[in-house]
Protein backbone atom coordinates (compact mmCIF):
# COMPACT_ATOMS: atom_id res chain seq x y z
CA UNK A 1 0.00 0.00 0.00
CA UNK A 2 1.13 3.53 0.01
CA UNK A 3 2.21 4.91 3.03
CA UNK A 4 3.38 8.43 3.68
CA UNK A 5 7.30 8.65 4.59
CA UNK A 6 8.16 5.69 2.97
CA UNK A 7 10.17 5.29 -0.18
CA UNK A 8 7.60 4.22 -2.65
CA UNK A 9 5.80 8.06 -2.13
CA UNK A 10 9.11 9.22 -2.60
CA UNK A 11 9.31 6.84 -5.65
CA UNK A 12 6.07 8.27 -7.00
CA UNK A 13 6.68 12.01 -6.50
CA UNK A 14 10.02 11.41 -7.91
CA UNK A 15 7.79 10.55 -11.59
CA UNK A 16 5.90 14.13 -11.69
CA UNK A 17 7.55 17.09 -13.20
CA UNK A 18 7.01 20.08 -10.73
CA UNK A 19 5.89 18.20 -7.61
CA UNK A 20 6.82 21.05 -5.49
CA UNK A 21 7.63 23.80 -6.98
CA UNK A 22 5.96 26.15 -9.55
CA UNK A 23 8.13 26.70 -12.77
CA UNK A 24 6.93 30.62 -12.32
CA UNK A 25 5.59 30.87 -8.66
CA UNK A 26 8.41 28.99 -7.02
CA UNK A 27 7.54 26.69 -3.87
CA UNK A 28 4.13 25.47 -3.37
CA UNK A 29 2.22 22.40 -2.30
CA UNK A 30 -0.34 21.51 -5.22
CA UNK A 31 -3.68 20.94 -3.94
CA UNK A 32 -5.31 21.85 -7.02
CA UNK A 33 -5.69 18.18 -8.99
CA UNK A 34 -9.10 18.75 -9.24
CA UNK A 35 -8.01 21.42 -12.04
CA UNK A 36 -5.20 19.35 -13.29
CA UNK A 37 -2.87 17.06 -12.14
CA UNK A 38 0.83 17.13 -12.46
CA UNK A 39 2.48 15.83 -15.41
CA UNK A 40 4.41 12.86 -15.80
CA UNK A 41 8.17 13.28 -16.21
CA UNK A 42 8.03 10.73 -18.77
CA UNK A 43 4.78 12.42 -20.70
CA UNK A 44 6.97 15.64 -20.92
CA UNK A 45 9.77 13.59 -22.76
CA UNK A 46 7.29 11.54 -24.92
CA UNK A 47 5.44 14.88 -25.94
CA UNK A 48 8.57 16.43 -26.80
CA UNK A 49 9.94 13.42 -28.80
CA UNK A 50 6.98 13.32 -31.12
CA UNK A 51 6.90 16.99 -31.39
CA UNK A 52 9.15 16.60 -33.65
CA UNK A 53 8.58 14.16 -36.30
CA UNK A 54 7.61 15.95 -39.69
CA UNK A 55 5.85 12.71 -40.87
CA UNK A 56 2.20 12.19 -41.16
CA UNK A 57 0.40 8.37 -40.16
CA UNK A 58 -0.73 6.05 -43.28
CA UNK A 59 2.56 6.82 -45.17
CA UNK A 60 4.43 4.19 -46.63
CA UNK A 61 8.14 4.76 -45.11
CA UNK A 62 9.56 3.73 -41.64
CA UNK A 63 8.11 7.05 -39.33
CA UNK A 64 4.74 6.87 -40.56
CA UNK A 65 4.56 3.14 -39.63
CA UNK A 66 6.19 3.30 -36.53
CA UNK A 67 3.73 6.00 -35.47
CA UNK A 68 0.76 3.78 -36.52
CA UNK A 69 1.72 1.40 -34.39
CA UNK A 70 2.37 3.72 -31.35
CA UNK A 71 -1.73 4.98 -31.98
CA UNK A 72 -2.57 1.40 -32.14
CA UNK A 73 0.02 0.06 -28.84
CA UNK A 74 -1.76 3.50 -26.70
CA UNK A 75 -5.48 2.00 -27.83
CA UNK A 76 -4.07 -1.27 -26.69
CA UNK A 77 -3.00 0.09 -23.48
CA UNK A 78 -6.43 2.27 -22.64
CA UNK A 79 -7.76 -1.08 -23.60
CA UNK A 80 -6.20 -3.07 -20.33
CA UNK A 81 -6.20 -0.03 -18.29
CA UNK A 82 -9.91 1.02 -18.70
CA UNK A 83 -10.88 -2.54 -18.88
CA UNK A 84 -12.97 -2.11 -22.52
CA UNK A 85 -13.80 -5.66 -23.59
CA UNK A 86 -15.61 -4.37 -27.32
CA UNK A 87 -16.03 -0.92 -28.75
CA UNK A 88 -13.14 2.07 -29.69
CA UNK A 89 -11.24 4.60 -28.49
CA UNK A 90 -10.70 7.97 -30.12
CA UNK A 91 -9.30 11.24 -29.16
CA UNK A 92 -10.18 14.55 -29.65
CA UNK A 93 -9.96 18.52 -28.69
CA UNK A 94 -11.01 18.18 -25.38
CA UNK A 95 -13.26 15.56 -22.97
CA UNK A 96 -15.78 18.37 -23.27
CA UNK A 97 -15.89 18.09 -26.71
CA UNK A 98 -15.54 14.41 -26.87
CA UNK A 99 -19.03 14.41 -24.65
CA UNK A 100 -20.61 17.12 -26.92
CA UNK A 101 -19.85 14.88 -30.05
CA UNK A 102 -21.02 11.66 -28.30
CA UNK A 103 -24.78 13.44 -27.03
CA UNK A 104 -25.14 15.14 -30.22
CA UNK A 105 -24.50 11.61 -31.70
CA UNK A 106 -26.96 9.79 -29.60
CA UNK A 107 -29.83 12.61 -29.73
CA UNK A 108 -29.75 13.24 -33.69
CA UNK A 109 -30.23 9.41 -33.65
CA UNK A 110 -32.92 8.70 -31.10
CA UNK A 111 -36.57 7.81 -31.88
CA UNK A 112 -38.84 11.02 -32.30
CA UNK A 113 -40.49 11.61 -29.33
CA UNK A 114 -37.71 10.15 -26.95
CA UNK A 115 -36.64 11.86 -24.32
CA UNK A 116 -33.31 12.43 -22.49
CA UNK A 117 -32.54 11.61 -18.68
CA UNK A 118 -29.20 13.53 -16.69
CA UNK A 119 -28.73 14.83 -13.22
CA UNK A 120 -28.92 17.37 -11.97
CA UNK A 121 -25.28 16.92 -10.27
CA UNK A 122 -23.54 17.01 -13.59
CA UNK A 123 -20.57 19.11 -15.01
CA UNK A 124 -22.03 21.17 -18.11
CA UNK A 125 -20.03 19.25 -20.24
CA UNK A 126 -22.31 16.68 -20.49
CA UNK A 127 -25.60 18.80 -19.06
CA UNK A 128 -25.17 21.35 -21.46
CA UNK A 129 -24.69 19.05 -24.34
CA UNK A 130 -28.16 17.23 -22.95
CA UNK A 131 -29.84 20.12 -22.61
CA UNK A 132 -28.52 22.15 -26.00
CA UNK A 133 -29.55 18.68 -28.29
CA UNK A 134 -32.98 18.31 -26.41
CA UNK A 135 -34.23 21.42 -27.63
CA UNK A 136 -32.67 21.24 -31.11
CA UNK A 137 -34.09 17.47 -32.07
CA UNK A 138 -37.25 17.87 -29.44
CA UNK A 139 -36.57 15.76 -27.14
CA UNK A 140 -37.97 16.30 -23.55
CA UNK A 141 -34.82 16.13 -21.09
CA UNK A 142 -35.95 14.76 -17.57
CA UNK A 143 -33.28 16.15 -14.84
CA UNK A 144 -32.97 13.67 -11.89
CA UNK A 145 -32.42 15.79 -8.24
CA UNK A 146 -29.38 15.19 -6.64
CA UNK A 147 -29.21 14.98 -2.42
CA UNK A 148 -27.88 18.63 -1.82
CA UNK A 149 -26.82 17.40 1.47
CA UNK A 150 -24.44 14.26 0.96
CA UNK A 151 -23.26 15.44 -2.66
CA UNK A 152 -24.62 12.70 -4.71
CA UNK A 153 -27.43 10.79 -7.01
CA UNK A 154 -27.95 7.72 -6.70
CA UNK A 155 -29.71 4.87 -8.77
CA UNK A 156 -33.08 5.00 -7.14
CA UNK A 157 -33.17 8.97 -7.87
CA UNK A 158 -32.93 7.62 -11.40
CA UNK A 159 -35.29 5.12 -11.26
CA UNK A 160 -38.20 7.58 -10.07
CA UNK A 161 -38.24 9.27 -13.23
CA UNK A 162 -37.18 6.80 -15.74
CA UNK A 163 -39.57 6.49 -18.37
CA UNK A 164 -39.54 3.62 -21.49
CA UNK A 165 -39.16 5.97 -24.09
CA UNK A 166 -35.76 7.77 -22.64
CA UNK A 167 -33.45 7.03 -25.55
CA UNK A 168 -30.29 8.90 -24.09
CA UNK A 169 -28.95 9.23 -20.72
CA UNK A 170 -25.90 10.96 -19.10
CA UNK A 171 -24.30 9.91 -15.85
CA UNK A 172 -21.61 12.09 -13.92
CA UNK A 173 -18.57 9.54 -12.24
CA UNK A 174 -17.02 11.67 -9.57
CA UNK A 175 -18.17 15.45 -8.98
CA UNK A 176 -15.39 17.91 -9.60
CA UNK A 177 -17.18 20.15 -6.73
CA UNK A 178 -17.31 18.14 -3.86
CA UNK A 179 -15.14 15.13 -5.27
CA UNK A 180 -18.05 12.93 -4.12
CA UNK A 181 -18.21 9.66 -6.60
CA UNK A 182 -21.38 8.20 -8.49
CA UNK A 183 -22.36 4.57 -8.34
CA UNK A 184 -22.21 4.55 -12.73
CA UNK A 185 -23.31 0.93 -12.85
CA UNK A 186 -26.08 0.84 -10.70
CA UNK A 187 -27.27 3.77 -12.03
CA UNK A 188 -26.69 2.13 -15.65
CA UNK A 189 -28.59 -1.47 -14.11
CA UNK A 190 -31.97 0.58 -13.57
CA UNK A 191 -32.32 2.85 -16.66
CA UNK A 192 -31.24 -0.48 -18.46
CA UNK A 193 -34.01 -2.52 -16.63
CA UNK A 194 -36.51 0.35 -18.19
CA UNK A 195 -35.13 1.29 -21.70
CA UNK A 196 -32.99 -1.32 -22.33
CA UNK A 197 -31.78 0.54 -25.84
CA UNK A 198 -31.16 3.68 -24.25
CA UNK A 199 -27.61 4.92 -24.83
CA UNK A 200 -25.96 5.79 -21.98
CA UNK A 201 -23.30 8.23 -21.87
CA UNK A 202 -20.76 9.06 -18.90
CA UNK A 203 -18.24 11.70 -18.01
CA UNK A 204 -15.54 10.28 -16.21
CA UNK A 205 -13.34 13.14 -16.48
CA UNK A 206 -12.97 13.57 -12.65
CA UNK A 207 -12.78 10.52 -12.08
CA UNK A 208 -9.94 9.15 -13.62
CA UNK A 209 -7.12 10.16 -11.87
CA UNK A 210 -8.29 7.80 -8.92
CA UNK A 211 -7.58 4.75 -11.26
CA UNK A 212 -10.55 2.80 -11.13
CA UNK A 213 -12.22 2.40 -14.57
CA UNK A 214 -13.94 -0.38 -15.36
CA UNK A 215 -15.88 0.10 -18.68
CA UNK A 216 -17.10 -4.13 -18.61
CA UNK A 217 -19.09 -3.38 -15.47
CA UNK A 218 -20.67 -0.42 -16.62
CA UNK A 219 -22.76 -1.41 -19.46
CA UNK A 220 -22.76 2.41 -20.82
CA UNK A 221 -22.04 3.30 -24.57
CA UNK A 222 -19.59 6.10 -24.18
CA UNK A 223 -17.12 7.49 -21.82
CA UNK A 224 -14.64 10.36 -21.68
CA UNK A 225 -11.96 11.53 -19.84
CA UNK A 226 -9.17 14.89 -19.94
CA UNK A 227 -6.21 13.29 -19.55
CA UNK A 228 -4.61 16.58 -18.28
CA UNK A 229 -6.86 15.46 -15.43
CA UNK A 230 -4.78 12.09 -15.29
CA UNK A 231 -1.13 13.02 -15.34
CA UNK A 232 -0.99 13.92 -18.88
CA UNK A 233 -0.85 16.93 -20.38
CA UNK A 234 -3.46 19.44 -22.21
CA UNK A 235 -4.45 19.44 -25.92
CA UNK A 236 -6.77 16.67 -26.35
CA UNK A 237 -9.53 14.37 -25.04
CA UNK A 238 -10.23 10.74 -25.16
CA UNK A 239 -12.98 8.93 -25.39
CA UNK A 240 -14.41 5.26 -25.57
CA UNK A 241 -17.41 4.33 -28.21
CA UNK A 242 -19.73 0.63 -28.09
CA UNK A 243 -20.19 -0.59 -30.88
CA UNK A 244 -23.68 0.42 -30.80
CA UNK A 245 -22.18 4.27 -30.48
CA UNK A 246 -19.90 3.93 -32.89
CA UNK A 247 -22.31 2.28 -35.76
CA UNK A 248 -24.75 5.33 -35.68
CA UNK A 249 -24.44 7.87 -38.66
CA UNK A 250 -22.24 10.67 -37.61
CA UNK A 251 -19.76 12.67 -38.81
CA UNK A 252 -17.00 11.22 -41.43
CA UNK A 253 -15.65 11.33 -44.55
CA UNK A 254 -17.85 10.55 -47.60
CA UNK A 255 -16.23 7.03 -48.58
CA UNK A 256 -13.94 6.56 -45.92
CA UNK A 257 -14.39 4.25 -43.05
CA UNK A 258 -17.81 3.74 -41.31
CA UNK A 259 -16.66 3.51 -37.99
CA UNK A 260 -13.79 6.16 -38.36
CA UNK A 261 -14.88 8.77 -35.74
CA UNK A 262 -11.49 10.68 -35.63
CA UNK A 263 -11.41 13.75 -37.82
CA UNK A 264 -8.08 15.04 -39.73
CA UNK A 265 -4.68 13.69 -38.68
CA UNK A 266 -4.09 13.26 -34.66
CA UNK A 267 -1.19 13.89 -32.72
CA UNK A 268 0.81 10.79 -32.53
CA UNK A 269 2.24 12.53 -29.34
CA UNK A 270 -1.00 12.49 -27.64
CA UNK A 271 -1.62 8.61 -27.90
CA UNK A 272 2.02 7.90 -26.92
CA UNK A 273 1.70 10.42 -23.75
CA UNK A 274 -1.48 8.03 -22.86
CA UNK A 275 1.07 4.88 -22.90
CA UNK A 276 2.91 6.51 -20.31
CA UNK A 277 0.05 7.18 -18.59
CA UNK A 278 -1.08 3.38 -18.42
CA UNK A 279 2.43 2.49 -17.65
CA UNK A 280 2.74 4.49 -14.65
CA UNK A 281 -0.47 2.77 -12.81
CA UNK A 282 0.80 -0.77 -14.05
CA UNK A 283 4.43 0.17 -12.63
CA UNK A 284 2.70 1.50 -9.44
CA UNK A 285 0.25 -1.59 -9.27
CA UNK A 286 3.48 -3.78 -9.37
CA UNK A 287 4.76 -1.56 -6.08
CA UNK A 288 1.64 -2.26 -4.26
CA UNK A 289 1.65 -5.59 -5.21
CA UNK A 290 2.44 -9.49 -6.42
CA UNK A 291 0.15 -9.41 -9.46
CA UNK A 292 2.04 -10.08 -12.56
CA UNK A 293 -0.89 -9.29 -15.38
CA UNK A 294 -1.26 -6.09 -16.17
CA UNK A 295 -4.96 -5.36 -15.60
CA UNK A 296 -4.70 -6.52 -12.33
CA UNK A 297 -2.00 -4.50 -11.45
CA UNK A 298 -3.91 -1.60 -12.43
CA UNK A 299 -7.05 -2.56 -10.14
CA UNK A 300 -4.46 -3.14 -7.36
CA UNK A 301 -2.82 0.52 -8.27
CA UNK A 302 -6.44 1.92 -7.96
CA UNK A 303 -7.11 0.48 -4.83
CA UNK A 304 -3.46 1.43 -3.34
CA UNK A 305 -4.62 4.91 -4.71
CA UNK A 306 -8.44 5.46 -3.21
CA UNK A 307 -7.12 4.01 0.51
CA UNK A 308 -4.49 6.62 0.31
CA UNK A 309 -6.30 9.54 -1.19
CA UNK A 310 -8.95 8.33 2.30
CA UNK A 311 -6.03 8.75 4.39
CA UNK A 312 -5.15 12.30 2.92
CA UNK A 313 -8.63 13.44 3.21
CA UNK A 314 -9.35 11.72 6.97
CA UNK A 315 -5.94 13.81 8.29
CA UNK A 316 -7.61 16.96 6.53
CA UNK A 317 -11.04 16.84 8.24
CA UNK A 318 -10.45 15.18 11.37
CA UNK A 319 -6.64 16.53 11.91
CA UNK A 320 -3.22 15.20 12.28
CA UNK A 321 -0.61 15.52 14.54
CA UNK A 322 -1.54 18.33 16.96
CA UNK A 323 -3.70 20.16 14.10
CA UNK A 324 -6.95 20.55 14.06
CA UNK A 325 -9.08 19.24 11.30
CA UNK A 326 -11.74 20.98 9.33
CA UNK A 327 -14.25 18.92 11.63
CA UNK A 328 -12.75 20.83 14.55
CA UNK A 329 -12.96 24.19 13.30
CA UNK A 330 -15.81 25.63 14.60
CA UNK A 331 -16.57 28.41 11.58
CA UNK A 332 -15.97 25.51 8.86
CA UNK A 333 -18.88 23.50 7.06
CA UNK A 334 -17.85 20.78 4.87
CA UNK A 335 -19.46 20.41 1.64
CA UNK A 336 -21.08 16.83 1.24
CA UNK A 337 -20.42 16.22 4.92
CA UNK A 338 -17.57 15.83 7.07
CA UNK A 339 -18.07 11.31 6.91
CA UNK A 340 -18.81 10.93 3.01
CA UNK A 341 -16.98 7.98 2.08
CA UNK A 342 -17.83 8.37 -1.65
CA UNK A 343 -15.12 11.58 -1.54
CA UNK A 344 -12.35 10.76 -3.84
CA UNK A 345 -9.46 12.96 -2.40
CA UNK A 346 -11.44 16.13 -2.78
CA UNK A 347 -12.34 18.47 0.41
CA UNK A 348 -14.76 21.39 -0.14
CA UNK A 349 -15.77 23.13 2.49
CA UNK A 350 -16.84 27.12 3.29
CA UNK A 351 -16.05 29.29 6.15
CA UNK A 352 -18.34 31.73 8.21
CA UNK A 353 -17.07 35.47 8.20
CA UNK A 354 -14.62 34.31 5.81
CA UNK A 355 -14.98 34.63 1.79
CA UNK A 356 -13.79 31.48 -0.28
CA UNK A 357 -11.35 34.18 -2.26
CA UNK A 358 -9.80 35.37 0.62
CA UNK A 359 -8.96 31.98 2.39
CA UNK A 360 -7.70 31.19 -1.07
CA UNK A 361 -5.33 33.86 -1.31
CA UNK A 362 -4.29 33.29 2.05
CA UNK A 363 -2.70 29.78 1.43
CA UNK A 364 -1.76 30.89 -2.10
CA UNK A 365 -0.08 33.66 -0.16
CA UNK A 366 1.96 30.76 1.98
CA UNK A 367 2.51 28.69 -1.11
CA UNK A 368 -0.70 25.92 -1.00
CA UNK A 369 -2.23 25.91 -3.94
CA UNK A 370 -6.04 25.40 -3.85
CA UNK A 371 -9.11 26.78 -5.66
CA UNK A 372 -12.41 28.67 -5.54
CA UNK A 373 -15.49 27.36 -7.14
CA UNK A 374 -17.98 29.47 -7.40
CA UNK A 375 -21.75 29.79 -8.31
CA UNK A 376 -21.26 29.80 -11.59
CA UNK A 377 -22.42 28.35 -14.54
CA UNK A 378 -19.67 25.61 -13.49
CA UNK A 379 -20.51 24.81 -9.59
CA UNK A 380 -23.99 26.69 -9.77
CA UNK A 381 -25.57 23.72 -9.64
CA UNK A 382 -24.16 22.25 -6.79
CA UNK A 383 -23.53 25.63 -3.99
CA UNK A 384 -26.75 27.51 -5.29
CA UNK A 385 -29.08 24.73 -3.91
CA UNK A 386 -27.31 25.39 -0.99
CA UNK A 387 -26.99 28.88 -0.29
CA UNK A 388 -23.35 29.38 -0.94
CA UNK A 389 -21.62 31.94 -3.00
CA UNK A 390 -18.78 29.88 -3.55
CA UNK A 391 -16.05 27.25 -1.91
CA UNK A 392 -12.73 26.50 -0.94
CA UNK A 393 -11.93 22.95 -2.99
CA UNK A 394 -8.84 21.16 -1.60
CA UNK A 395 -7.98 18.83 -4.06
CA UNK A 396 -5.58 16.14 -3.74
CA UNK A 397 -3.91 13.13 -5.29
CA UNK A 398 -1.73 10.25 -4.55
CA UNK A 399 1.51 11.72 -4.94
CA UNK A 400 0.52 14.74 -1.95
CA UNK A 401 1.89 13.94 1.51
CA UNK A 402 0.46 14.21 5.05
CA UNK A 403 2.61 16.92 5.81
CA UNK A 404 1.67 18.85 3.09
CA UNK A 405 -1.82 18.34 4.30
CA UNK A 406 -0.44 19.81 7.55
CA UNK A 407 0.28 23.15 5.93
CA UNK A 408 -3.03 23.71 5.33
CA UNK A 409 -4.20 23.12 8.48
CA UNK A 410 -1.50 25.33 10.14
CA UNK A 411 -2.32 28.31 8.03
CA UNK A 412 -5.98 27.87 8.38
CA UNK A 413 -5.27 27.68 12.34
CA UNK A 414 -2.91 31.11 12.40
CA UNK A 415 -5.82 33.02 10.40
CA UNK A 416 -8.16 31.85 13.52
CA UNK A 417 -10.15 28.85 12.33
């Protein structure tokens, strides 16, 4: 498992480029995963590497080839590490986009007179897209109310609105708000058990960087992630397509390949950086334990990841040390509740007498890096049902340590929490 003052957390903060230091700010503890993770050391290399090769894929000399088959080793490897047992992967701009494309897909498609089912927890990425298609193909979208108090939706919430003739559905994995997770498969189970056609759609983009995909349980049709958001870098999106996805008339060239959802030439770098990715959580699964075959070493690396990330956030609401935790401090309410066990490594919490912006700047001021979310077309859905302006998000990931976990809690004690 990982443990904090141990070698293998040195090991693993030893793979990300800037673990503790800005390149401009200088010094800082990064508790702002949430709005991307670090980068790989090894992505950085990869990205550079490919950066410069002039030649294109499909050409019939040694660089094209050899690029072909780095596109088709990095499908390969999202393959065993999102556990995809049919279907495609493709990238694109942007996970955002990559849902956009995916809803518009499934909406253009569905039966007239279907309707469309989302929550009402959801990132705009994917409500927006519901909500923007609905009213362009007339489809009635049905928003399922989330539980204001502990974060989440559950499969029930679903199941009280679910109607036969719902032909699309969206599903949020993990909330970048709160950081509270979504039960996707039982949530999948009962709209299937009521439209079994429906496509189902799912924004893991939050999610992901907590390692446990598992795309054969889900029973969904489409999935994206921002693998910024993962330990890679910006500039694209990927996605994974059923077959049932992927077989509806979309977007392609006239006379090329049916199932060819990728437009224009991608970035060879971009599927290589994605290799690294997958190699990282099946190194790290090997650390954390005796499995030898790959996908197992990548549950075992998520697993090694979520009991650590429960550590991290444990020693930030109920203290460490002699610190105080956010529990403790009598001006502090935690968002989603101070016991939520479906928080993956995300805090957010508000402070009476205190704005968000100004606690923010405060640990920005001793180098902590955090973030505000505010009531905006972003979080609005989540801290207008309850009254709040805006938030303090703590967001953390495997490679942060307890002590750095510390320094939050000793600035928030010396500005009187």
């Amino acid at each position: 498992m990982i443990q904090d003052n141990t070698p293998l957390i040195n090991a693993i903060r030893d793979q990300f480029s800037n673990i503790d230091s800005c390149p401009i700010g200088g010094p800082r503890v990064y508790f702002e995963n949430g709005g991307g993770a670090l980068t790989l050391k090894s992505v950085i290399e990869t990205s550079a590497k490919y950066a410069g090769i002039p030649d294109n894929q499909g050409r019939d000399n040694p660089a094209a080839k050899a690029l072909v088959e780095t596109i088709q080793k990095a499908k390969s490897d999202l393959t065993v590490f999102m556990n995809a047992t049919s279907g495609q992967f493709i990238v694109g701009e942007t996970g955002t986009e990559l849902l956009y494309r995916m809803i518009r897909t499934a909406c253009l498609n569905a039966p007239k007179g279907s309707k469309i089912i989302g929550s009402s927890i959801e990132h705009p990425s994917s409500r927006s897209a519901a909500r923007h298609w609905a009213d362009i193909v007339g489809m009635d979208y049905l928003n399922v109310p989330h539980n204001d108090t502990d974060g989440t939706v559950t499969a029930d919430d679903y199941a009280a609105i679910m109607t036969p003739d719902v032909a699309v559905a969206t599903i949020l994995h993990a909330s970048p708000v709160t950081g509270i997770g979504i039960d996707v498969a039982a949530i999948s189970k009962t709209i299937r058990a009521v439209a079994p056609d429906c496509m189902i759609i799912v924004d893991g983009i939050q999610h992901a960087a907590h390692g446990q995909m598992n795309l054969a349980a889900y029973d969904i049709d489409g999935y994206a992630i921002s693998p910024y958001k993962v330990f890679s870098r910006h500039g694209y999106g990927i996605a994974w397509i059923s077959d049932k996805l992927t077989a509806l008339p979309h977007e392609a060239l006239v006379g090329g390949p049916k199932d060819n959802w990728e437009l224009g030439t991608r970035d060879t770098g971009a599927y290589a950086a994605i290799s690294d990715v997958v190699a990282y959580f099946d190194w790290l699964g090997g650390e954390v334990s005796r499995e030898t075959d790959p996908r197992r070493r990548i549950e075992a690396a998520g697993k090694a990841i979520n009991r650590y990330e429960m550590i991290l956030t444990d020693a930030l609401i109920n203290g460490t040390g002699n610190l105080l935790g956010l529990r403790e401090m009598k001006k502090v309410t935690i968002l989603a509740g101070p016991d939520n066990q479906k928080r993956e490594g995300t805090v957010s919490f508000v402070v009476q007498g205190f704005a968000s912006s100004d606690v923010v700047g405060r640990l920005n001021k001793e180098g902590i890096r955090t973030h505000m979310r505010k009531a905006d077309h972003y979080s609005g859905n989540i801290l207008q049902p309850l009254e709040l302006p805006d938030c303090v998000r703590v967001s953390m990931c495997h490679y942060n340590t307890i002590e750095e976990v510390s320094q939050v809690l000793a600035v928030l004690r010396d500005i009187g929490l």
